[in-house]
C-alpha atoms as a PDB file:
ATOM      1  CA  UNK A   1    -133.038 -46.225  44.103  1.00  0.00           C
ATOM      2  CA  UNK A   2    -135.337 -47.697  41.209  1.00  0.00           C
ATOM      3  CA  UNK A   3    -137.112 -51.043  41.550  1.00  0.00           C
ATOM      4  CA  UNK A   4    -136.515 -53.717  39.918  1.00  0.00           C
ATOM      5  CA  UNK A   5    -136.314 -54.083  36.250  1.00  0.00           C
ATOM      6  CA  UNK A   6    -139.184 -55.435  34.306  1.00  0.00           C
ATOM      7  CA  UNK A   7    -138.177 -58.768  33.603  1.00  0.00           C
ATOM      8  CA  UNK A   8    -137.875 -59.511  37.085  1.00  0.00           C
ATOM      9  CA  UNK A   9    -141.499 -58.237  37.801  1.00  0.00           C
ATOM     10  CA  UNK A  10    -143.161 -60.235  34.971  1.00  0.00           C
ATOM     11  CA  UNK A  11    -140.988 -63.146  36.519  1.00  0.00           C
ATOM     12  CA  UNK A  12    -141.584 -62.742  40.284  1.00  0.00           C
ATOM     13  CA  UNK A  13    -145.604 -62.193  39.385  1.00  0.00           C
ATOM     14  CA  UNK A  14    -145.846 -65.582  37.459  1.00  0.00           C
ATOM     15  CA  UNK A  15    -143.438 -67.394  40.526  1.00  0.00           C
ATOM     16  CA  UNK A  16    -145.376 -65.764  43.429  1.00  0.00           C
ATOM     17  CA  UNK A  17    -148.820 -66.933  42.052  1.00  0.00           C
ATOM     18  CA  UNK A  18    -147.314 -69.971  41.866  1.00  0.00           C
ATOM     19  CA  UNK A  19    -146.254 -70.305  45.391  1.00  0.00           C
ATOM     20  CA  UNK A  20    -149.588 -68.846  46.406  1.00  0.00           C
ATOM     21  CA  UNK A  21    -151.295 -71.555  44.401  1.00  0.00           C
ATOM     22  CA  UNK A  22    -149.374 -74.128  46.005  1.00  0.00           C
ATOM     23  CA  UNK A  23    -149.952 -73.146  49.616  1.00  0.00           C
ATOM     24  CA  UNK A  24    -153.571 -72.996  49.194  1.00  0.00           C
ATOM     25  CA  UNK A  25    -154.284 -76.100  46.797  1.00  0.00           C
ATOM     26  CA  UNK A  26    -154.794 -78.741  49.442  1.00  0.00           C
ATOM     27  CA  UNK A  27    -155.792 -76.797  52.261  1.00  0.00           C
ATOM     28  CA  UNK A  28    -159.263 -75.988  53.300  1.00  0.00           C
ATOM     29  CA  UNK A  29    -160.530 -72.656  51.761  1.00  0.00           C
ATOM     30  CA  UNK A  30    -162.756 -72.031  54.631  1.00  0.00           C
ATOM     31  CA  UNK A  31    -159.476 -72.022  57.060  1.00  0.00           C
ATOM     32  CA  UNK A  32    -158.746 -68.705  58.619  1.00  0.00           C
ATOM     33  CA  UNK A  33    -156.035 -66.358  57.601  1.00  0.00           C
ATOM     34  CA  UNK A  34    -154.295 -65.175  60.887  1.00  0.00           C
ATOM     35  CA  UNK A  35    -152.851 -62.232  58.979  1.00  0.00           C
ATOM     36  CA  UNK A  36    -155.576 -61.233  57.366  1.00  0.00           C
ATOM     37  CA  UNK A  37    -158.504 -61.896  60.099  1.00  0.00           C
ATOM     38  CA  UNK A  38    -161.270 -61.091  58.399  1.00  0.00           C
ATOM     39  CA  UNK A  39    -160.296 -63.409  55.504  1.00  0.00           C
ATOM     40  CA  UNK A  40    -160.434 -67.483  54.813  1.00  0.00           C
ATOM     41  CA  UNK A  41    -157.906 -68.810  52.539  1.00  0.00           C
ATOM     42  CA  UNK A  42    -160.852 -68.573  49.740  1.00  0.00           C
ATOM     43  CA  UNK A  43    -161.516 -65.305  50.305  1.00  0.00           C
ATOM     44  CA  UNK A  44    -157.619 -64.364  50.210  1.00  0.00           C
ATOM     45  CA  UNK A  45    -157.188 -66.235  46.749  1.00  0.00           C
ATOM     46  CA  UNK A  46    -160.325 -64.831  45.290  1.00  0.00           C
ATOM     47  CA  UNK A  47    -158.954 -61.174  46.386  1.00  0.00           C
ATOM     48  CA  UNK A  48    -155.572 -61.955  44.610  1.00  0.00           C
ATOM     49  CA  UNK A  49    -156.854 -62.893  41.250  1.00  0.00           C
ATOM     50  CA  UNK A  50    -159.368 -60.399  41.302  1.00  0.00           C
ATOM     51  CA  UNK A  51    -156.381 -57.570  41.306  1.00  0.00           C
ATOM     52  CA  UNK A  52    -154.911 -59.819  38.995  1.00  0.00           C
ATOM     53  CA  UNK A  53    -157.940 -59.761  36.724  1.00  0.00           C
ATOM     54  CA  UNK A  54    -158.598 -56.488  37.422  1.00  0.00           C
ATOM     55  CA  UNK A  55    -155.215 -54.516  36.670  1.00  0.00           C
ATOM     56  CA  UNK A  56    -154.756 -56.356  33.392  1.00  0.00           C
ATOM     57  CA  UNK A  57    -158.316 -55.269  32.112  1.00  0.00           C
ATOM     58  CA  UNK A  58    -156.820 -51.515  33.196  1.00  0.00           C
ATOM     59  CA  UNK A  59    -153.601 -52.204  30.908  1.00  0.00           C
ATOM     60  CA  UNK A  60    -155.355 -53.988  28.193  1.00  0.00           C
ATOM     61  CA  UNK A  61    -157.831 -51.047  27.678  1.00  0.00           C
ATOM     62  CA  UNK A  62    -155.099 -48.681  28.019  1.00  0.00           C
ATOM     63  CA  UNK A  63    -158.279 -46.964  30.412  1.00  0.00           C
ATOM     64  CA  UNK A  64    -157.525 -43.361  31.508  1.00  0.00           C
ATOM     65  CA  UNK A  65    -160.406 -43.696  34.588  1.00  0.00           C
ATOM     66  CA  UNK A  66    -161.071 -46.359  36.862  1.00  0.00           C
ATOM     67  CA  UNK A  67    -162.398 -49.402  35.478  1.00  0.00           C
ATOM     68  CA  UNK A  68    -165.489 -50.410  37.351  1.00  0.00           C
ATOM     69  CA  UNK A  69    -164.974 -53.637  38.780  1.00  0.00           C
ATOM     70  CA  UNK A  70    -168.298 -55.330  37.547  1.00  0.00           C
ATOM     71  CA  UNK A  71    -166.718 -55.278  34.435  1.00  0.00           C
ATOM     72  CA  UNK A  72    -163.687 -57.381  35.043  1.00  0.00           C
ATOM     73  CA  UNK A  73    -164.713 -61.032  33.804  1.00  0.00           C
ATOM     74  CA  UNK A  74    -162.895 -64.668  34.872  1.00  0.00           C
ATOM     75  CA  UNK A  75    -163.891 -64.215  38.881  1.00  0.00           C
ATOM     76  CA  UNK A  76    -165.341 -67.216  39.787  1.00  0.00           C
ATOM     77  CA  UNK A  77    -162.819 -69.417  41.887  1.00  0.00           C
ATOM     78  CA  UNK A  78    -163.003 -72.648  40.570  1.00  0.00           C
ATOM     79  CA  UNK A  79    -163.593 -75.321  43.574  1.00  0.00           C
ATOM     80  CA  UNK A  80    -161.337 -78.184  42.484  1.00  0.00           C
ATOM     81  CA  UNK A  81    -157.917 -77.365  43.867  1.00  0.00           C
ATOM     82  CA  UNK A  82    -156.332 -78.195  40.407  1.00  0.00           C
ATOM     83  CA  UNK A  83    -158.543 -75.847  38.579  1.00  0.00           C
ATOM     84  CA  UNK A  84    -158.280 -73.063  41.445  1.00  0.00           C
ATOM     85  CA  UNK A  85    -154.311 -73.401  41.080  1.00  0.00           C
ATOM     86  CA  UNK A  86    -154.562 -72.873  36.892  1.00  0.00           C
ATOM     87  CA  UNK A  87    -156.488 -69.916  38.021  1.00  0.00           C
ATOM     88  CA  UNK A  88    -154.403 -68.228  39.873  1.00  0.00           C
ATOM     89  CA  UNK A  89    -151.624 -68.846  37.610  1.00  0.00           C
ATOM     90  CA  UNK A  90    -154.003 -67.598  34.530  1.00  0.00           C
ATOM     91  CA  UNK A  91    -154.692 -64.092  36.124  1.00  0.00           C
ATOM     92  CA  UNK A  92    -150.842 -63.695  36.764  1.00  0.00           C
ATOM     93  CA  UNK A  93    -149.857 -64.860  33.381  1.00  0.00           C
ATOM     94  CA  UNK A  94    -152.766 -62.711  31.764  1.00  0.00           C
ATOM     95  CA  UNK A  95    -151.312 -59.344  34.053  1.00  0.00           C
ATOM     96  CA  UNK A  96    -147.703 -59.731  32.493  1.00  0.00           C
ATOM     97  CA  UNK A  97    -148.762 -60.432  28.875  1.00  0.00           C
ATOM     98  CA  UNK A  98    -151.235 -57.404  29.035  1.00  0.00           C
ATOM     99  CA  UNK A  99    -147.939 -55.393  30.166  1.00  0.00           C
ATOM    100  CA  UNK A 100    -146.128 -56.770  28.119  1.00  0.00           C
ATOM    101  CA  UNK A 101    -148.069 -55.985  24.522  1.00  0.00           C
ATOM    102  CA  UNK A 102    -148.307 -52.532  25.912  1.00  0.00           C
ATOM    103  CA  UNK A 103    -145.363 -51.403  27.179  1.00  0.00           C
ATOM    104  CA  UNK A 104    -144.476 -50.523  31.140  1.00  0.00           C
ATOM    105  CA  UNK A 105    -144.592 -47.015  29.945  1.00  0.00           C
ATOM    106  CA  UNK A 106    -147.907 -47.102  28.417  1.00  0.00           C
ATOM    107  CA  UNK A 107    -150.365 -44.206  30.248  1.00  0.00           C
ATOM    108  CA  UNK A 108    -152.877 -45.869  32.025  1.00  0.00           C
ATOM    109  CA  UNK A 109    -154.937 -44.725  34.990  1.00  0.00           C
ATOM    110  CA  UNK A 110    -154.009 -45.373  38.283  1.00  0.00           C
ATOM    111  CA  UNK A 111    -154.784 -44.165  42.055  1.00  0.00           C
ATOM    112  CA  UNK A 112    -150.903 -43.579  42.292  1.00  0.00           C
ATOM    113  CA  UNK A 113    -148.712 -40.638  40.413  1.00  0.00           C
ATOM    114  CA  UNK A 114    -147.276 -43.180  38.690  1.00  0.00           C
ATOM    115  CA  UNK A 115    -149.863 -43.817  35.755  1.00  0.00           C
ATOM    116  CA  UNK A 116    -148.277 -46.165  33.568  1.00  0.00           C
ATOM    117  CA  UNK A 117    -148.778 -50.085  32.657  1.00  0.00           C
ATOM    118  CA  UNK A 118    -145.476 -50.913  35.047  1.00  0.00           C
ATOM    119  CA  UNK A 119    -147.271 -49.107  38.146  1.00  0.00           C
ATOM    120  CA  UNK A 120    -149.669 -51.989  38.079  1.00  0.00           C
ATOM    121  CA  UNK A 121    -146.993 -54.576  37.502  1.00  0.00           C
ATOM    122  CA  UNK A 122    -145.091 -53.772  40.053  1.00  0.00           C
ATOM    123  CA  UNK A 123    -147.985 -52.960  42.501  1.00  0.00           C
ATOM    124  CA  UNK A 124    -149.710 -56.651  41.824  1.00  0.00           C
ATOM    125  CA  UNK A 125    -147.027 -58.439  42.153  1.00  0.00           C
ATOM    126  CA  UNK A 126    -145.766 -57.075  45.856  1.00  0.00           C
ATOM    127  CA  UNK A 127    -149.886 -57.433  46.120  1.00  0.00           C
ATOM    128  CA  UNK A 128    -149.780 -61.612  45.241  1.00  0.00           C
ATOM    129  CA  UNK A 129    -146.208 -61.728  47.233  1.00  0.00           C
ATOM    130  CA  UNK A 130    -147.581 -60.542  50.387  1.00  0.00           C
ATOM    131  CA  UNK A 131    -150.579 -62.626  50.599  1.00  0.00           C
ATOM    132  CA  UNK A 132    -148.325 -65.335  49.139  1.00  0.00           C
ATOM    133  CA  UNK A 133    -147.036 -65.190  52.820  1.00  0.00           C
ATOM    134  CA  UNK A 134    -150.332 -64.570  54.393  1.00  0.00           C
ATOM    135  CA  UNK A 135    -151.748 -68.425  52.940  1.00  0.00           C
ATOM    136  CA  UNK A 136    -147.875 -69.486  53.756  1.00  0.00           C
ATOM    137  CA  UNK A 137    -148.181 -69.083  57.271  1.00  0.00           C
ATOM    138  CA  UNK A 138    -152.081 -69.617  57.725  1.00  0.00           C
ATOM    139  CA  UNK A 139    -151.042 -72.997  56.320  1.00  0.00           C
ATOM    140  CA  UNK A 140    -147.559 -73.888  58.166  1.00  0.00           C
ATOM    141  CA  UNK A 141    -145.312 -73.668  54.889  1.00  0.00           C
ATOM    142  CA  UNK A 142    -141.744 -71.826  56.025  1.00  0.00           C
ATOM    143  CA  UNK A 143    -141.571 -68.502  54.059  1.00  0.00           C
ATOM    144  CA  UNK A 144    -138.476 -67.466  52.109  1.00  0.00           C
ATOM    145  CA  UNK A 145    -138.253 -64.841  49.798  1.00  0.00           C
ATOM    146  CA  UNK A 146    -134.827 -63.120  48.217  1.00  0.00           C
ATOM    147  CA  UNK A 147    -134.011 -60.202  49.510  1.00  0.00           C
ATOM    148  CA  UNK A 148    -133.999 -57.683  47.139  1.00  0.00           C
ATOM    149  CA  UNK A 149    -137.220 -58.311  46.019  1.00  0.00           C
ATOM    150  CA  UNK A 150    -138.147 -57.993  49.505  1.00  0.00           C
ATOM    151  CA  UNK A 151    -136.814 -54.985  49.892  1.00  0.00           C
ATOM    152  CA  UNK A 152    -138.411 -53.446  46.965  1.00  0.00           C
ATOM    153  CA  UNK A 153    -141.800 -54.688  48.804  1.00  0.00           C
ATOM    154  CA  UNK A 154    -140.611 -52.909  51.842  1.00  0.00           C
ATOM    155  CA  UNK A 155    -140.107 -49.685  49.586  1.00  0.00           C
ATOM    156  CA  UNK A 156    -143.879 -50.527  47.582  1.00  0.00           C
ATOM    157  CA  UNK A 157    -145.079 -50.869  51.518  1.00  0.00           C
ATOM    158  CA  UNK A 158    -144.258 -46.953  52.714  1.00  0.00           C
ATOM    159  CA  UNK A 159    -145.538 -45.746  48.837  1.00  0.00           C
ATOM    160  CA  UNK A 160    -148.865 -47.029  49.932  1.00  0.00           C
ATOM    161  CA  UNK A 161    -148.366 -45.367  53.527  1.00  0.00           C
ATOM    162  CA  UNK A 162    -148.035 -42.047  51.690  1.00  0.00           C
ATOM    163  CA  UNK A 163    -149.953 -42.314  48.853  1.00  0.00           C
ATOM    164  CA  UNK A 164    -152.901 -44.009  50.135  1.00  0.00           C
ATOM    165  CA  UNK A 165    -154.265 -41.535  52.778  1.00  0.00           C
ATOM    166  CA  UNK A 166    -153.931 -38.556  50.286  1.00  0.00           C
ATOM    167  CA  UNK A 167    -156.471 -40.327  47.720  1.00  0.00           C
ATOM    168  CA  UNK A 168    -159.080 -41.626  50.305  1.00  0.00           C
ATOM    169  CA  UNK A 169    -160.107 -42.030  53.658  1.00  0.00           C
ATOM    170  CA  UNK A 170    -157.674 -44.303  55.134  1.00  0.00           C
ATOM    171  CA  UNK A 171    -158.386 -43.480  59.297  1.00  0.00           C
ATOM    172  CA  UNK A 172    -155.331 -45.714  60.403  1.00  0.00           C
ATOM    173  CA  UNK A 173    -152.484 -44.081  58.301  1.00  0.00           C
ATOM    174  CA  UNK A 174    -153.859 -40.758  58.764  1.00  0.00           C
ATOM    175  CA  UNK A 175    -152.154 -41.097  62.359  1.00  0.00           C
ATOM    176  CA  UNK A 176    -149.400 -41.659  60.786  1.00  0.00           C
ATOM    177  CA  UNK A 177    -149.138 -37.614  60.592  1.00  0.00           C
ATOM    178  CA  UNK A 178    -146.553 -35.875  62.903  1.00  0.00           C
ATOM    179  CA  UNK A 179    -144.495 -33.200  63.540  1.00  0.00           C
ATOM    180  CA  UNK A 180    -140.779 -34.369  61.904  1.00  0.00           C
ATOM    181  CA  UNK A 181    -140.272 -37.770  63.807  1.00  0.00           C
ATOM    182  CA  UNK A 182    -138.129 -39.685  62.042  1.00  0.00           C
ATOM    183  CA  UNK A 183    -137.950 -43.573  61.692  1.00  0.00           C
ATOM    184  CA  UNK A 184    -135.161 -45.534  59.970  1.00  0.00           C
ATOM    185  CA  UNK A 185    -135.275 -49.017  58.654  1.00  0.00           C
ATOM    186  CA  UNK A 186    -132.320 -51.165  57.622  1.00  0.00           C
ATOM    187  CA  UNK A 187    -132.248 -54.666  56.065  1.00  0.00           C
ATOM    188  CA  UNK A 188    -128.979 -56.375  57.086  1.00  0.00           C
ATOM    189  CA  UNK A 189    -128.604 -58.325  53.994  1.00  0.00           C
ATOM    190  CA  UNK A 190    -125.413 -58.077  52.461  1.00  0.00           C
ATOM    191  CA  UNK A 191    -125.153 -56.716  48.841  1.00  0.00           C
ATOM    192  CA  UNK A 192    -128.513 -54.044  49.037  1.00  0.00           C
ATOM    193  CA  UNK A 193    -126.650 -51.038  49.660  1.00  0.00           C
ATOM    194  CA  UNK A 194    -128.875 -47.832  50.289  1.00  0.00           C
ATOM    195  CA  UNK A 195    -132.114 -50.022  49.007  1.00  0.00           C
ATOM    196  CA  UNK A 196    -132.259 -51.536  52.341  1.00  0.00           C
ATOM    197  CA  UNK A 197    -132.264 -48.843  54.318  1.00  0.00           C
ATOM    198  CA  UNK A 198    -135.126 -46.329  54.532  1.00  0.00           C
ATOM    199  CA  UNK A 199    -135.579 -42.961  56.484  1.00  0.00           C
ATOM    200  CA  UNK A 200    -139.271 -41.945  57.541  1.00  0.00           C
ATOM    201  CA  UNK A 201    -140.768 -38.892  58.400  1.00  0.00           C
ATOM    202  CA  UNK A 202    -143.476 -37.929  59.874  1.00  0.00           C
ATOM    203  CA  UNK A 203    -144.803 -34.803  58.377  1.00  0.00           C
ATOM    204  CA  UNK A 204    -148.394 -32.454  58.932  1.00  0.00           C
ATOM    205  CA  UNK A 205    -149.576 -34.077  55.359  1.00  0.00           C
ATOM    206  CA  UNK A 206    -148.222 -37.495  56.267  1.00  0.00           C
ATOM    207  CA  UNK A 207    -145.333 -40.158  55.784  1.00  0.00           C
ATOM    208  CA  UNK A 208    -142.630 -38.984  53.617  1.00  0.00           C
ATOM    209  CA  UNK A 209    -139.773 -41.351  53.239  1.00  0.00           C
ATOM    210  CA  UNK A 210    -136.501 -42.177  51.185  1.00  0.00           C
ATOM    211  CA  UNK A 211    -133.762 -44.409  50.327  1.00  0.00           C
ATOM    212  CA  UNK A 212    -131.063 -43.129  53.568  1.00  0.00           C
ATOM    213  CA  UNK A 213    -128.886 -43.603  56.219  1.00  0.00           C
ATOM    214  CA  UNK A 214    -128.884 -41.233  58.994  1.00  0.00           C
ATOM    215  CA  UNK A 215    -129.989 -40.924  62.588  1.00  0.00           C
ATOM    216  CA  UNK A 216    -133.407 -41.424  63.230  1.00  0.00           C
ATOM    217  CA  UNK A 217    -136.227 -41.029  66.731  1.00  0.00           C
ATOM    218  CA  UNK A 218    -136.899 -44.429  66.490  1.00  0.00           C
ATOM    219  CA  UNK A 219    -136.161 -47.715  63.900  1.00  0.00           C
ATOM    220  CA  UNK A 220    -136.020 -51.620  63.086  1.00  0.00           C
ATOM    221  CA  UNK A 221    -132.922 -53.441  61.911  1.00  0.00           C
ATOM    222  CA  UNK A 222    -133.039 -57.020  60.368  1.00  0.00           C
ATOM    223  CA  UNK A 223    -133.355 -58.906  57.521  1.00  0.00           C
ATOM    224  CA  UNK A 224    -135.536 -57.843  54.822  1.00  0.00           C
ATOM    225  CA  UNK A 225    -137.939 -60.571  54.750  1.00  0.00           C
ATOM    226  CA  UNK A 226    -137.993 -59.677  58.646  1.00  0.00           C
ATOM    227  CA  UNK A 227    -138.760 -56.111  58.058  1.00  0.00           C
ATOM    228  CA  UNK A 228    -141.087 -56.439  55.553  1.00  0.00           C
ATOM    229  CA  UNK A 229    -143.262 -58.943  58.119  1.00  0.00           C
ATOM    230  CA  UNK A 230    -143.091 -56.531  60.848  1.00  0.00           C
ATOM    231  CA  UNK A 231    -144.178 -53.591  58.618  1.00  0.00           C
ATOM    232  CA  UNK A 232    -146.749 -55.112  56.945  1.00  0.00           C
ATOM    233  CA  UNK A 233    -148.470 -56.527  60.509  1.00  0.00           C
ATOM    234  CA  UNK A 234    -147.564 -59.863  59.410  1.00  0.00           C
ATOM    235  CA  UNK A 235    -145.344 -60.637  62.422  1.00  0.00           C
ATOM    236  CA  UNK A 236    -144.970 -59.229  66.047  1.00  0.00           C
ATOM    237  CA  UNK A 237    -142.197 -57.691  67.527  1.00  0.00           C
ATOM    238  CA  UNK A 238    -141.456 -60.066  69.201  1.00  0.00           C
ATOM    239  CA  UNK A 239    -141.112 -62.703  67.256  1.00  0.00           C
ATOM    240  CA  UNK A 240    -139.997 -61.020  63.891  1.00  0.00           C
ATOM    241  CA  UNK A 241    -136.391 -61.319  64.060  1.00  0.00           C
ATOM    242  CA  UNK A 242    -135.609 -57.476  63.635  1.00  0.00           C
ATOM    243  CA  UNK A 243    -134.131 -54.770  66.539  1.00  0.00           C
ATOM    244  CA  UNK A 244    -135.946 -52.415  67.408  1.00  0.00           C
ATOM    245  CA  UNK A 245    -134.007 -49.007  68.119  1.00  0.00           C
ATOM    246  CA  UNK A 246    -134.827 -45.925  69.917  1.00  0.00           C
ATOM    247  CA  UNK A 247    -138.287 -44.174  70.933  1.00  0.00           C
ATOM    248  CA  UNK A 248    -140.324 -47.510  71.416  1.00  0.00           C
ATOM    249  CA  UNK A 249    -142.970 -45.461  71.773  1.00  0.00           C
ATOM    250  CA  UNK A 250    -143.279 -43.574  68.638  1.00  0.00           C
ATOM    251  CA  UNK A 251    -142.342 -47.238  67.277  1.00  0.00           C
ATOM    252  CA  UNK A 252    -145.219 -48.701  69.049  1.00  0.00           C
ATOM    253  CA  UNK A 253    -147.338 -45.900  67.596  1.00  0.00           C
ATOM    254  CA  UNK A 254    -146.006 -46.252  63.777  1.00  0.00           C
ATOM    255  CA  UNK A 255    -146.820 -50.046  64.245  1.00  0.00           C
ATOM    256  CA  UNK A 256    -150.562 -49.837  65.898  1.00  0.00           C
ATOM    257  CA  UNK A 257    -151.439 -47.538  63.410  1.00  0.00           C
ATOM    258  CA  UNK A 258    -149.447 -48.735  60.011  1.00  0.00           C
ATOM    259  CA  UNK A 259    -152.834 -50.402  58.687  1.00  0.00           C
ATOM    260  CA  UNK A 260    -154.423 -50.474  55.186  1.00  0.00           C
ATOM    261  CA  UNK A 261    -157.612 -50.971  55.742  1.00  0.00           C
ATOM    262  CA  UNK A 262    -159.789 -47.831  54.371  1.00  0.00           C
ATOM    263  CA  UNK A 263    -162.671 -46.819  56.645  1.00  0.00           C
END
């Protein structure tokens, strides 16, 4: 299935930083981020307009190699909570214009196959949505989020499981290398058809997946917005909301080792 159209991305970018901006402008930005451990709610905003900052320097250069990140400007979080909120919302806003004035199909480089100005569209925004929910539930706020944009971020989520450990050293995922075992996912929302459902496999050179039905070793079934939690590590088993099906073992495995953190 293809994601979402364009539109939508420039639209959800701009509405997630907004959301993001609103979870985080009265709260403390020294408070912890149980999702992200290793991050306070400062350090999770300044990481999200960074990429903001950062892609749309990529797009406006139209650069064809990496863009060293010393020379992205705008990075200093402003303290007051009204100024930190217009800054988040600047990087977003400055992301979809730069995309916009160049086309999604303008070449530009990127660490995926897909090297165009959309690859970074779509890749920020699931990127701001996610830790959207990360400063949601550090801070108490309920999280909502429609489903077929979260299953799109389901389908961005296993792209980075496959991609990622092919470019770099990424020690967690790399387990994520098997022998054929299969894993399928399937959102129960009604109206997303064969983009919420997703078969896995395990392969010798890591995760290969697609848009399918079938039997499967092992799998999750819920809502989207429950699947994407439990895939990303942002909720437990336990209390997700999905079913888990099958080998809970290989399950077990897919979820200890499912991490993005490079070594």
């Amino acid at each position: 299935m293809p994601p979402l159209d364009d539109d939508r991305y420039h639209t959800e970018l701009e509405a997630e930083a907004s959301r993001l901006a609103e979870a985080v402008q009265h709260a403390d930005p020294a408070r912890q981020v149980p999702t992200c451990p290793e991050w306070t709610l400062g350090q999770l905003t300044a990481h999200v307009g960074f990429g903001h900052r950062w892609a749309a320097v990529i797009v406006e250069r139209r650069a064809t190699t990496p863009v060293p990140h010393e020379q992205v400007d705008d990075l200093e979080v402003p303290a007051a909570a009204g100024d930190r909120s217009r800054w988040l919302l600047a990087g977003a806003r400055r992301l979809s214009r730069a995309v916009r004035e160049a086309g999604s199909q303008a070449g530009v480089w990127s660490w995926a196959p897909d090297r165009t100005a959309g690859f970074w569209l779509r890749r920020i925004t699931h990127d701001t949505l996610v830790h959207r929910l990360d400063a949601e539930l550090a801070v108490g706020h309920a999280v909502r989020l429609a489903p077929d944009l979260a299953a799109d971020c389901v389908s961005d989520l296993l792209e980075l499981f496959s991609i990622l450990p092919r470019i770099d050293d990424f020690p967690a995922l790399a387990e994520l290398r098997g022998r054929g075992q299969t894993l399928h996912f399937q959102a129960t929302d009604p109206g997303l058809g064969v983009a919420g459902e997703w078969l896995a496999r395990r392969t010798p050179t890591g995760v290969a997946w697609e848009h399918a039905h079938g039997p499967a070793d092992a799998g999750l079934r819920g809502r989207a917005l429950d699947l994407l939690l439990e895939l990303s590590r942002r909720a437990t088993l336990d209390r997700s909301g999905v079913e888990a099906l099958g080998d809970r073992q290989l399950l077990a495995h897919w979820l200890e080792h499912s991490r993005l953190e490079p070594a």
